[in-house]
PDB file of N, CA and C in Angstrom:
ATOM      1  N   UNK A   1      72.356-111.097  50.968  1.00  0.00           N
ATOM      2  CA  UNK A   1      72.955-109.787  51.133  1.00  0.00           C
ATOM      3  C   UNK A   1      73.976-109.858  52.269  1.00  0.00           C
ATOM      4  N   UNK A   2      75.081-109.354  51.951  1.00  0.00           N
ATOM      5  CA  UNK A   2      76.363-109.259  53.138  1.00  0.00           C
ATOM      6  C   UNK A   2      75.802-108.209  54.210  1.00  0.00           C
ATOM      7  N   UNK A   3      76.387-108.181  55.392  1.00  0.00           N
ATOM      8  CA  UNK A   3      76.406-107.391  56.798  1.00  0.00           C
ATOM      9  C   UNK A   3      76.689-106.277  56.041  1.00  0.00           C
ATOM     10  N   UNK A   4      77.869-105.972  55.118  1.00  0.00           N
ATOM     11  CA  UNK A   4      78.401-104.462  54.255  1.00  0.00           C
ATOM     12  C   UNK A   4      77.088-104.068  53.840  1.00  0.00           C
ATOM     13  N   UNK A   5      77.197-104.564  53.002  1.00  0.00           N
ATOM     14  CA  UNK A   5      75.801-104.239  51.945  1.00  0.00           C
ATOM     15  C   UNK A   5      74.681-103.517  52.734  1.00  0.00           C
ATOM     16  N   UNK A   6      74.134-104.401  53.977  1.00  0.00           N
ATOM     17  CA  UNK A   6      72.381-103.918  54.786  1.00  0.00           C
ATOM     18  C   UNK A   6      73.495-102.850  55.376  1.00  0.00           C
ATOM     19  N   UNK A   7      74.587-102.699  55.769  1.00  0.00           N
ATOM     20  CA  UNK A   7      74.544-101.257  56.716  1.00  0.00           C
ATOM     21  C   UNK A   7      74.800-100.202  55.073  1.00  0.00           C
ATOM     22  N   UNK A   8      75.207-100.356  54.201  1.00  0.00           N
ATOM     23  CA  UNK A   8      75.455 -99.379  53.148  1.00  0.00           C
ATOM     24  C   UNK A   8      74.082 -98.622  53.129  1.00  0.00           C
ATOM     25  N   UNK A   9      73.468 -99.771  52.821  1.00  0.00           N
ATOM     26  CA  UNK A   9      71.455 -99.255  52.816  1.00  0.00           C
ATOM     27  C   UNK A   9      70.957 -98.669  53.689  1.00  0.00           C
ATOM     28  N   UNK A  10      71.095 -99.330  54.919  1.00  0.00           N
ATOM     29  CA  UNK A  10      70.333 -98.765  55.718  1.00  0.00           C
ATOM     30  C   UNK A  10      71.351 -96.971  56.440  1.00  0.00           C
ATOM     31  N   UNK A  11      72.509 -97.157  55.931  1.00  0.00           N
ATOM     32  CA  UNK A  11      72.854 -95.590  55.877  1.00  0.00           C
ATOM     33  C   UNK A  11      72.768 -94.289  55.136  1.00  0.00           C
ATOM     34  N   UNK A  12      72.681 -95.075  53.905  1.00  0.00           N
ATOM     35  CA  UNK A  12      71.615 -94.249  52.420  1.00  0.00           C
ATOM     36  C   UNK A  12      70.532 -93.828  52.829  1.00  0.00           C
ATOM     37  N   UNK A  13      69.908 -94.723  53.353  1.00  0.00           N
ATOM     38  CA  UNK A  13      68.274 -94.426  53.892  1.00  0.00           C
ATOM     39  C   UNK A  13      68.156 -93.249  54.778  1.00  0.00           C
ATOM     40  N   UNK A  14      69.354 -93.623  55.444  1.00  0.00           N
ATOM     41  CA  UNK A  14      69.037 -92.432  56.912  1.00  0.00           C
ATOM     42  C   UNK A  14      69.634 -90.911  56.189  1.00  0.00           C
ATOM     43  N   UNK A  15      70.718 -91.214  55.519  1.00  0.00           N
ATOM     44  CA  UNK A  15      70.886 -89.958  55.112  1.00  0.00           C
ATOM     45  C   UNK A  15      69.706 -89.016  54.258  1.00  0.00           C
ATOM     46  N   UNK A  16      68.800 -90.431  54.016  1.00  0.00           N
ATOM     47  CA  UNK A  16      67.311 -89.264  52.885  1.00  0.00           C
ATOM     48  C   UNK A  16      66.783 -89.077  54.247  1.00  0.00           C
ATOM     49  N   UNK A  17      66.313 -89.697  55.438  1.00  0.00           N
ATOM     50  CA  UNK A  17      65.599 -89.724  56.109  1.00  0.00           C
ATOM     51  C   UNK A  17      65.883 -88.165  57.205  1.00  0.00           C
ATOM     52  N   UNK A  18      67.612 -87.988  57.317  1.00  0.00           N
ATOM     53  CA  UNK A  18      67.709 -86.811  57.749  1.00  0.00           C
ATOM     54  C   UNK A  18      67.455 -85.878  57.073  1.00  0.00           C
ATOM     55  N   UNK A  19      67.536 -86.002  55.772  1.00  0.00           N
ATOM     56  CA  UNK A  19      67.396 -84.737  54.922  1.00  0.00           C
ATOM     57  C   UNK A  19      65.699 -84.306  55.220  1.00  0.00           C
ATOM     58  N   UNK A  20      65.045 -85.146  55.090  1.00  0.00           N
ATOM     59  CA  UNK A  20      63.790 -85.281  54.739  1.00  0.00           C
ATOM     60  C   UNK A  20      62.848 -84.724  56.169  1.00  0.00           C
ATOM     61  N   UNK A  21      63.778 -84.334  57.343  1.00  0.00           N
ATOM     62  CA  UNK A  21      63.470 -83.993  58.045  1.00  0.00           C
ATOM     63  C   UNK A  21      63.710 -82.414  58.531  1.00  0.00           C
ATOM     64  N   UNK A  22      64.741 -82.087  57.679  1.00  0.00           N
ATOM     65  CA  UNK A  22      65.529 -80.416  57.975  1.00  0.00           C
ATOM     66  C   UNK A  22      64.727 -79.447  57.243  1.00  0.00           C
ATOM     67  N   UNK A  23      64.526 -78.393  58.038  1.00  0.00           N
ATOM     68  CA  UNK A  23      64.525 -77.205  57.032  1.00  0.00           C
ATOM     69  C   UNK A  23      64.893 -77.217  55.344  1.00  0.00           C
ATOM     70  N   UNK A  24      64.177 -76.734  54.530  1.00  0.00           N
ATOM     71  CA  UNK A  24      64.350 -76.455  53.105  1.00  0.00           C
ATOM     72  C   UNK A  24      65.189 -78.044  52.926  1.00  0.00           C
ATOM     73  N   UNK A  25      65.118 -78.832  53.402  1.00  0.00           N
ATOM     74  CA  UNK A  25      65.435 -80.386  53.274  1.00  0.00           C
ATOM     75  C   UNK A  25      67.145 -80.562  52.799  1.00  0.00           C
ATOM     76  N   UNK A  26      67.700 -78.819  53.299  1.00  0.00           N
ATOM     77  CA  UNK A  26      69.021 -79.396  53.027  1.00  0.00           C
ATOM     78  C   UNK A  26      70.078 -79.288  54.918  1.00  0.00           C
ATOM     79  N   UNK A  27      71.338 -79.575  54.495  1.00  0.00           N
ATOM     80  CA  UNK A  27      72.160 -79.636  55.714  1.00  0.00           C
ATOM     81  C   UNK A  27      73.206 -79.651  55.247  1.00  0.00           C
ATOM     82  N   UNK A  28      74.445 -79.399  55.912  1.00  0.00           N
ATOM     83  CA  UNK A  28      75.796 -79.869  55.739  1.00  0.00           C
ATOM     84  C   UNK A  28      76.094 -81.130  56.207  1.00  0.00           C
ATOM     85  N   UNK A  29      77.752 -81.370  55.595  1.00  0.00           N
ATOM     86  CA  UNK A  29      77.680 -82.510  56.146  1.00  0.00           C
ATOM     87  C   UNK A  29      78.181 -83.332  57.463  1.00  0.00           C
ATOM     88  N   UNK A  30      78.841 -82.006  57.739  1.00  0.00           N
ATOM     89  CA  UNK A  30      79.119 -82.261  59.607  1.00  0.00           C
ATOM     90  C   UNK A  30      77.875 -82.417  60.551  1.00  0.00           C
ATOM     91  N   UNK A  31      76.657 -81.547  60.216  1.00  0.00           N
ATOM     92  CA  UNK A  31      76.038 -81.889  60.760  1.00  0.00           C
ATOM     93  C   UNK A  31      75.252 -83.256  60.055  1.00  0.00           C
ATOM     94  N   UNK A  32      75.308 -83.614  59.041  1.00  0.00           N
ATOM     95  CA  UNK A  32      74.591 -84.831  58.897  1.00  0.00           C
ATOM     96  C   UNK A  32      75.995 -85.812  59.478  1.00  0.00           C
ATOM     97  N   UNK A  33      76.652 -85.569  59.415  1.00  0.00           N
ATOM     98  CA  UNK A  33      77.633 -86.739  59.998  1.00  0.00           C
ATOM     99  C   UNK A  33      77.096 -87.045  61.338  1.00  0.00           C
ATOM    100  N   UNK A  34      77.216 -85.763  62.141  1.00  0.00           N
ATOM    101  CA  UNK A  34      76.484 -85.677  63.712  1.00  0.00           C
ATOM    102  C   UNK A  34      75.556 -86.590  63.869  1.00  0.00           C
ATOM    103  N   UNK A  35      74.351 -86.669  63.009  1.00  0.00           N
ATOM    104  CA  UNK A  35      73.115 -87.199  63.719  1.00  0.00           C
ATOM    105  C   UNK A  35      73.118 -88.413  62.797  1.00  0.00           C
ATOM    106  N   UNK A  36      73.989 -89.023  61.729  1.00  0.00           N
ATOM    107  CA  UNK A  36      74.417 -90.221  61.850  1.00  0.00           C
ATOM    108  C   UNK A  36      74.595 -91.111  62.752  1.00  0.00           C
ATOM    109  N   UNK A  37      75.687 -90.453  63.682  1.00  0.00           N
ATOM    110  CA  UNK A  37      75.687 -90.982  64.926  1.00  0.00           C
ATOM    111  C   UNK A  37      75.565 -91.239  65.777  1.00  0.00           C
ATOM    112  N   UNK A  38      74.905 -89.725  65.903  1.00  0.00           N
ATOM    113  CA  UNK A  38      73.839 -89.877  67.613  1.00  0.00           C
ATOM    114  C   UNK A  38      72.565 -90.296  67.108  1.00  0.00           C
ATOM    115  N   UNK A  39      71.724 -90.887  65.798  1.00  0.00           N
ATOM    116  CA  UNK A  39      70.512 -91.238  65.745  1.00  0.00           C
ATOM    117  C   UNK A  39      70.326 -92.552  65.163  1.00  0.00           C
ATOM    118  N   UNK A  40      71.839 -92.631  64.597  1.00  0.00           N
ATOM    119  CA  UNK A  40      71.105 -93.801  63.901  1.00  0.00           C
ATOM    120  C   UNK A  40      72.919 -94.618  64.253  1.00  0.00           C
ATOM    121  N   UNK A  41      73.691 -94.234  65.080  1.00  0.00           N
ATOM    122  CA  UNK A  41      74.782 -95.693  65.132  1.00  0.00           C
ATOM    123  C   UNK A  41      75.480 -95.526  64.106  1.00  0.00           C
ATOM    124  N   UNK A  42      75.552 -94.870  63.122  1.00  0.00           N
ATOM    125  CA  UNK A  42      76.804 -95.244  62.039  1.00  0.00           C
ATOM    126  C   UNK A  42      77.609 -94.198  61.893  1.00  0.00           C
ATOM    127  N   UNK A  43      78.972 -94.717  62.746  1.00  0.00           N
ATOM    128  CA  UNK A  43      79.638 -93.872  63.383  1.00  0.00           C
ATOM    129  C   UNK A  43      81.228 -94.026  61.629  1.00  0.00           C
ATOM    130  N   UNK A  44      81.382 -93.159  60.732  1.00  0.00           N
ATOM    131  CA  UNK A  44      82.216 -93.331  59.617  1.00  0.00           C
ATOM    132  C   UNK A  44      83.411 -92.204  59.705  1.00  0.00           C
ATOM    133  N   UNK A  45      83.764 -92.600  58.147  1.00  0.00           N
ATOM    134  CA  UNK A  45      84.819 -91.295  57.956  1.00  0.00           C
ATOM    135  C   UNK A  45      83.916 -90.378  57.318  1.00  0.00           C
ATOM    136  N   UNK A  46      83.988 -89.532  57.036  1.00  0.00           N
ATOM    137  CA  UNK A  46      84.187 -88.111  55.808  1.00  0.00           C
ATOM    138  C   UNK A  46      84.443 -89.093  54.496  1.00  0.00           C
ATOM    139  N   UNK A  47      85.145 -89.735  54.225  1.00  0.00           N
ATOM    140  CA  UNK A  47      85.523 -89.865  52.828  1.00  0.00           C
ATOM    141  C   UNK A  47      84.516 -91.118  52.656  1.00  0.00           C
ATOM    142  N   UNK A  48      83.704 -91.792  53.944  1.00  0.00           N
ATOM    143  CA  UNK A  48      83.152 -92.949  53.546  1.00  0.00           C
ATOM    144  C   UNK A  48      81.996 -91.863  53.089  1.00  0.00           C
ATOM    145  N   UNK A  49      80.940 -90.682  54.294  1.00  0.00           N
ATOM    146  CA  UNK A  49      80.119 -89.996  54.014  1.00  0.00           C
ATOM    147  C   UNK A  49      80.316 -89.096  52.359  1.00  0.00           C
ATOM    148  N   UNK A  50      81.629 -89.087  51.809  1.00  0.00           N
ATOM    149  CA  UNK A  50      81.533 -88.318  50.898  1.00  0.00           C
ATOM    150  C   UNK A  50      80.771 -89.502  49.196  1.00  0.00           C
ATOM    151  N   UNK A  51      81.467 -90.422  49.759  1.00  0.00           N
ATOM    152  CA  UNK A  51      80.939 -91.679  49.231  1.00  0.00           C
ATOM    153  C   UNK A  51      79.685 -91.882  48.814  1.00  0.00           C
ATOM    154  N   UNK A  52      78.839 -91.506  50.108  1.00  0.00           N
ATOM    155  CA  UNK A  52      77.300 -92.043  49.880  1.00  0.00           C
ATOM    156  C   UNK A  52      76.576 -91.457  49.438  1.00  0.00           C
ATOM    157  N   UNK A  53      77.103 -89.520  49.681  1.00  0.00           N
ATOM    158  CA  UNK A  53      76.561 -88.687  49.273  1.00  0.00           C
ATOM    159  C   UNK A  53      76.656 -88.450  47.259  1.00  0.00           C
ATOM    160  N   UNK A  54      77.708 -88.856  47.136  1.00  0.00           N
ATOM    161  CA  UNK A  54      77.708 -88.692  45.782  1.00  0.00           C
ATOM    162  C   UNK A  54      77.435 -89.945  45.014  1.00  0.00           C
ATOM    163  N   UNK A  55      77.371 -91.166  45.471  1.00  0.00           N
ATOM    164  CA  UNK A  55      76.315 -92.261  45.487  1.00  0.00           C
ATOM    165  C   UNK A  55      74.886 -91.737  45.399  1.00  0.00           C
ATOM    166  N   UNK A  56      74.317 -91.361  46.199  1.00  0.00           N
ATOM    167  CA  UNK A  56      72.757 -90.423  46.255  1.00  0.00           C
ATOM    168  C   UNK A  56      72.981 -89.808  45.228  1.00  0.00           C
ATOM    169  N   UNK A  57      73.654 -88.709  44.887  1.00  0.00           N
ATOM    170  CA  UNK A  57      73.613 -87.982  44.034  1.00  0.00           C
ATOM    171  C   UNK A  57      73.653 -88.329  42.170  1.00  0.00           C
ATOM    172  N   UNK A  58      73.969 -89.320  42.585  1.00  0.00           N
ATOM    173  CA  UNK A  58      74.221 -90.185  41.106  1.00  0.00           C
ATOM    174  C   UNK A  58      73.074 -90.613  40.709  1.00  0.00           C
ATOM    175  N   UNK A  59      72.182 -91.310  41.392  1.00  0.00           N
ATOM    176  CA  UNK A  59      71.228 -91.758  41.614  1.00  0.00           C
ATOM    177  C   UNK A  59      69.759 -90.793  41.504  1.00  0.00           C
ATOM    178  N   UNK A  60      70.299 -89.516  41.669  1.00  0.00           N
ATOM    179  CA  UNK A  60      68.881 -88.401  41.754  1.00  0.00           C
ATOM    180  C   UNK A  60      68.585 -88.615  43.004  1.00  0.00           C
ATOM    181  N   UNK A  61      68.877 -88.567  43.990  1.00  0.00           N
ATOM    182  CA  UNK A  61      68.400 -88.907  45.416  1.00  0.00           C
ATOM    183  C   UNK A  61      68.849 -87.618  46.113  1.00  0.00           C
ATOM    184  N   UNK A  62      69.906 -87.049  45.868  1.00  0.00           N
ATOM    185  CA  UNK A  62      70.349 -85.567  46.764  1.00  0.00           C
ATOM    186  C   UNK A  62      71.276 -84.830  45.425  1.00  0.00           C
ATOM    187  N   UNK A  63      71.391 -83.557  46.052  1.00  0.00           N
ATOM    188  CA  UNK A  63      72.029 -82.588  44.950  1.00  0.00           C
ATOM    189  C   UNK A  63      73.100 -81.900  45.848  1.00  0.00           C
ATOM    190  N   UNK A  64      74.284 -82.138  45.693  1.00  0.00           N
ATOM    191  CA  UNK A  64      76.145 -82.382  46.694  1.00  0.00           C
ATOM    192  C   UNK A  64      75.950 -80.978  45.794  1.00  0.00           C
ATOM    193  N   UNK A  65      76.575 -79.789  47.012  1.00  0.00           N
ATOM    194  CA  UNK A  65      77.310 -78.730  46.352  1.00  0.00           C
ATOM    195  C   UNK A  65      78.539 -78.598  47.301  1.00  0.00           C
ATOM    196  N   UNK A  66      79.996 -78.644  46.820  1.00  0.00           N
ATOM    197  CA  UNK A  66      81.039 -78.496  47.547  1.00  0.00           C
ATOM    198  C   UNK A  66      81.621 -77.365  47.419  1.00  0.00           C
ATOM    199  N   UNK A  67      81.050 -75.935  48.323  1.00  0.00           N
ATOM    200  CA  UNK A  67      81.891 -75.065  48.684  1.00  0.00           C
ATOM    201  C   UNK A  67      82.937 -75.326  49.552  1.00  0.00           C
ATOM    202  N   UNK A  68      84.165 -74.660  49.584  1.00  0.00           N
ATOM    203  CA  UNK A  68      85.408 -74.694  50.509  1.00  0.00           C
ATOM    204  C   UNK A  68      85.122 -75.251  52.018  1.00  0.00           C
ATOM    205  N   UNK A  69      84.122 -74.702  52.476  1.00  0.00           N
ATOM    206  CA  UNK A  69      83.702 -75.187  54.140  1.00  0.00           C
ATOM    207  C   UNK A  69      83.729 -76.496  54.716  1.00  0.00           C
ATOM    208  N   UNK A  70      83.040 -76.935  52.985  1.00  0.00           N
ATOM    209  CA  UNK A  70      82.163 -78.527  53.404  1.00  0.00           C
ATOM    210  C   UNK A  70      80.716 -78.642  52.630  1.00  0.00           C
ATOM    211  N   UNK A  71      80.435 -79.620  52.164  1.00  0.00           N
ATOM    212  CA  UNK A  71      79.607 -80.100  51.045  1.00  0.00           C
ATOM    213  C   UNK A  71      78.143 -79.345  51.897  1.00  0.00           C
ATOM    214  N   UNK A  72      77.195 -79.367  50.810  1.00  0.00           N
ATOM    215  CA  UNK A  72      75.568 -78.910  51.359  1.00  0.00           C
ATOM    216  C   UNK A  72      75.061 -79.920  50.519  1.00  0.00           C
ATOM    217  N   UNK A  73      74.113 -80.733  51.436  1.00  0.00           N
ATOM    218  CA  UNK A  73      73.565 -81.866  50.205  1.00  0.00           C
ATOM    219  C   UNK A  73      72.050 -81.305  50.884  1.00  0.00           C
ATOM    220  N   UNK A  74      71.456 -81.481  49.679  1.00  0.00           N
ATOM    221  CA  UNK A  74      69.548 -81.178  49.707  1.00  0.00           C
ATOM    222  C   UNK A  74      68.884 -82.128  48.853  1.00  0.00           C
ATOM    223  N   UNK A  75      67.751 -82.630  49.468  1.00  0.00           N
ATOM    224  CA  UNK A  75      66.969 -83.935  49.155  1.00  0.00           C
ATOM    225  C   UNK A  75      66.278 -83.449  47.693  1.00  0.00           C
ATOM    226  N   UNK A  76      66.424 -84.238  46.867  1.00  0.00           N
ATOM    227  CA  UNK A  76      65.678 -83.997  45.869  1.00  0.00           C
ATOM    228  C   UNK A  76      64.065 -84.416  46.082  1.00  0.00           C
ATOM    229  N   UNK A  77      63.074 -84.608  45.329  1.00  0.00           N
ATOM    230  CA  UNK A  77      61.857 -84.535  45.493  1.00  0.00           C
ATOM    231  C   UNK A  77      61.768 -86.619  45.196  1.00  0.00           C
ATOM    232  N   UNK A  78      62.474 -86.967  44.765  1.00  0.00           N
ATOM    233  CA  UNK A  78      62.898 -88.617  44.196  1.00  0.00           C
ATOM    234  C   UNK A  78      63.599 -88.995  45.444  1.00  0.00           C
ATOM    235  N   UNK A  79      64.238 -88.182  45.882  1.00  0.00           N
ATOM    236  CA  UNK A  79      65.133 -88.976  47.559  1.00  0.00           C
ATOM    237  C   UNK A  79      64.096 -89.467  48.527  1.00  0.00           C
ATOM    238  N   UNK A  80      62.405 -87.691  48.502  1.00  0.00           N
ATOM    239  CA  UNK A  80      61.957 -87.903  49.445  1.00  0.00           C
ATOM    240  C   UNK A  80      61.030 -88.839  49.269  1.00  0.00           C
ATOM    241  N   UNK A  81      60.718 -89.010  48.069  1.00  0.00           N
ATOM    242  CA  UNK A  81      59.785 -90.501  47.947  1.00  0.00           C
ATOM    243  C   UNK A  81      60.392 -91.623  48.465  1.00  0.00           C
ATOM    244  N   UNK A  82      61.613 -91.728  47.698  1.00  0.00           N
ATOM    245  CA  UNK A  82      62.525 -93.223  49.035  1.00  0.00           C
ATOM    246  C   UNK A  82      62.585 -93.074  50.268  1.00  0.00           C
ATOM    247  N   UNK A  83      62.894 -91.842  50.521  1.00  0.00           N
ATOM    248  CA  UNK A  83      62.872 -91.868  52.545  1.00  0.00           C
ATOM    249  C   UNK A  83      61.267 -92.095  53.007  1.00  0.00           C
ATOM    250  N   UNK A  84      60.112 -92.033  52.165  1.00  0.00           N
ATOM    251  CA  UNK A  84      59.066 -92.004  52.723  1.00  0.00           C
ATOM    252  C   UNK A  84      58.572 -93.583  52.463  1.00  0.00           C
ATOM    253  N   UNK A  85      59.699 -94.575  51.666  1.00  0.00           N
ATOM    254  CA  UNK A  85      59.030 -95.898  50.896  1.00  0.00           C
ATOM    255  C   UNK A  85      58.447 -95.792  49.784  1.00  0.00           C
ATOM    256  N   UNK A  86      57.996 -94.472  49.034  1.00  0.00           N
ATOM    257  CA  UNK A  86      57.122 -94.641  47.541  1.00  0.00           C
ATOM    258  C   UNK A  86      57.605 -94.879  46.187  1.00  0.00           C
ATOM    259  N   UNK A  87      59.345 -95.061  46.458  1.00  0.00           N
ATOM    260  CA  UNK A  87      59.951 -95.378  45.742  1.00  0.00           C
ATOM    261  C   UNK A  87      60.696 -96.178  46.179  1.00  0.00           C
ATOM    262  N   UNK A  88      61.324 -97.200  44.934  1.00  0.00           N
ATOM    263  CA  UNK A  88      62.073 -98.144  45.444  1.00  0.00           C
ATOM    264  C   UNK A  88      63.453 -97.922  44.678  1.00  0.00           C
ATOM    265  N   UNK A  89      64.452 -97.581  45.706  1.00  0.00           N
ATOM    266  CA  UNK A  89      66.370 -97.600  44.365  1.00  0.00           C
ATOM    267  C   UNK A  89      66.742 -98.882  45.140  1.00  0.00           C
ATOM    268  N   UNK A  90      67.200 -99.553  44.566  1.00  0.00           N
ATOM    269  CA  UNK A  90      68.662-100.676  44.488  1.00  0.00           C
ATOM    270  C   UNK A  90      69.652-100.045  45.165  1.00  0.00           C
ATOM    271  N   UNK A  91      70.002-100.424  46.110  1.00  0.00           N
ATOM    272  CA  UNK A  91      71.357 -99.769  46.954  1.00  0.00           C
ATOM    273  C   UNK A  91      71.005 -98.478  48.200  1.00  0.00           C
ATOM    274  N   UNK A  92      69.784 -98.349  48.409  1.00  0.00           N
ATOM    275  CA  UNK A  92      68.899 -97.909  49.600  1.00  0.00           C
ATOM    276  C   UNK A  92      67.889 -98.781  50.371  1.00  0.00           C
ATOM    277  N   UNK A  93      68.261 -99.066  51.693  1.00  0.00           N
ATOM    278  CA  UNK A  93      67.046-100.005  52.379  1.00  0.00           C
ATOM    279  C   UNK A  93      65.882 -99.375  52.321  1.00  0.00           C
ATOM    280  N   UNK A  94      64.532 -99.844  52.127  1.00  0.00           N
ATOM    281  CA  UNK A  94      63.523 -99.912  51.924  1.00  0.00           C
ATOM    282  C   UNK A  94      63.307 -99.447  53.248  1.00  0.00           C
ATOM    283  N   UNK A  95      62.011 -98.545  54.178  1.00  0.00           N
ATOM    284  CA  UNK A  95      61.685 -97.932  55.197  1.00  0.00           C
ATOM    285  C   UNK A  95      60.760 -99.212  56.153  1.00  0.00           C
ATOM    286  N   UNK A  96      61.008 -99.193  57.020  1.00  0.00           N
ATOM    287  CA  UNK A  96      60.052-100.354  57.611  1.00  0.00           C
ATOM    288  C   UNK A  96      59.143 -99.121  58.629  1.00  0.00           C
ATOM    289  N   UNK A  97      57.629-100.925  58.226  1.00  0.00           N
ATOM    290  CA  UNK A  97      56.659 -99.769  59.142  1.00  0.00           C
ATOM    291  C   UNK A  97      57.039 -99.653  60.560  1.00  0.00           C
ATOM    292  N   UNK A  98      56.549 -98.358  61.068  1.00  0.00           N
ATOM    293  CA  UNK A  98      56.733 -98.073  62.198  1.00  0.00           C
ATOM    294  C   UNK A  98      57.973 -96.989  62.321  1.00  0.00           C
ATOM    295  N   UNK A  99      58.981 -97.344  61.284  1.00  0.00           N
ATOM    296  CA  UNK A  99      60.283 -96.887  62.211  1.00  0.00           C
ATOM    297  C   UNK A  99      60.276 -95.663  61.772  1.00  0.00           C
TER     298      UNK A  99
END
């Protein structure tokens, strides 16, 4: 696996992992951009985050609604099994214990 590839994953991951932590399990995406960076280091564009989100979304992992403001993505019930490890997708890092 390339250096690209493990950070693609392990930023998929965090994005279920923030969801999976919010209220009604949804957010925007400024603020998920925010704690991208202050929690987990992956400091991007907008168009890379718009990327992953509709990546997830392809996948059944989050549900992207783009009003004028800025996207609202909310964890589907299949995202939160991957952010928790009980599922496994191809193109999301797997959760390690502890973290």
């Amino acid at each position: 696996m390339s250096f690209h590839d493990f950070e693609t994953e392990g930023r998929r991951l965090g994005i279920l992992r923030i969801l999976s932590r919010r209220s009604q399990f949804t957010t925007n995406e400024y603020s998920l951009n925010d704690e991208l960076k202050g929690a987990y280091a992956h400091h991007i564009s907008r168009d890379k985050l718009h990327g992953d989100i509709a990546w997830l979304e392809e996948q059944g992992l989050v549900i992207a609604q783009q009003p004028r403001a800025g996207w609202i993505v909310t964890l589907t019930s299949r995202g939160a099994d991957c952010a928790e490890g009980l599922a496994n997708v191809p193109g999301v890092a797997k959760p390690r214990p502890g973290a």
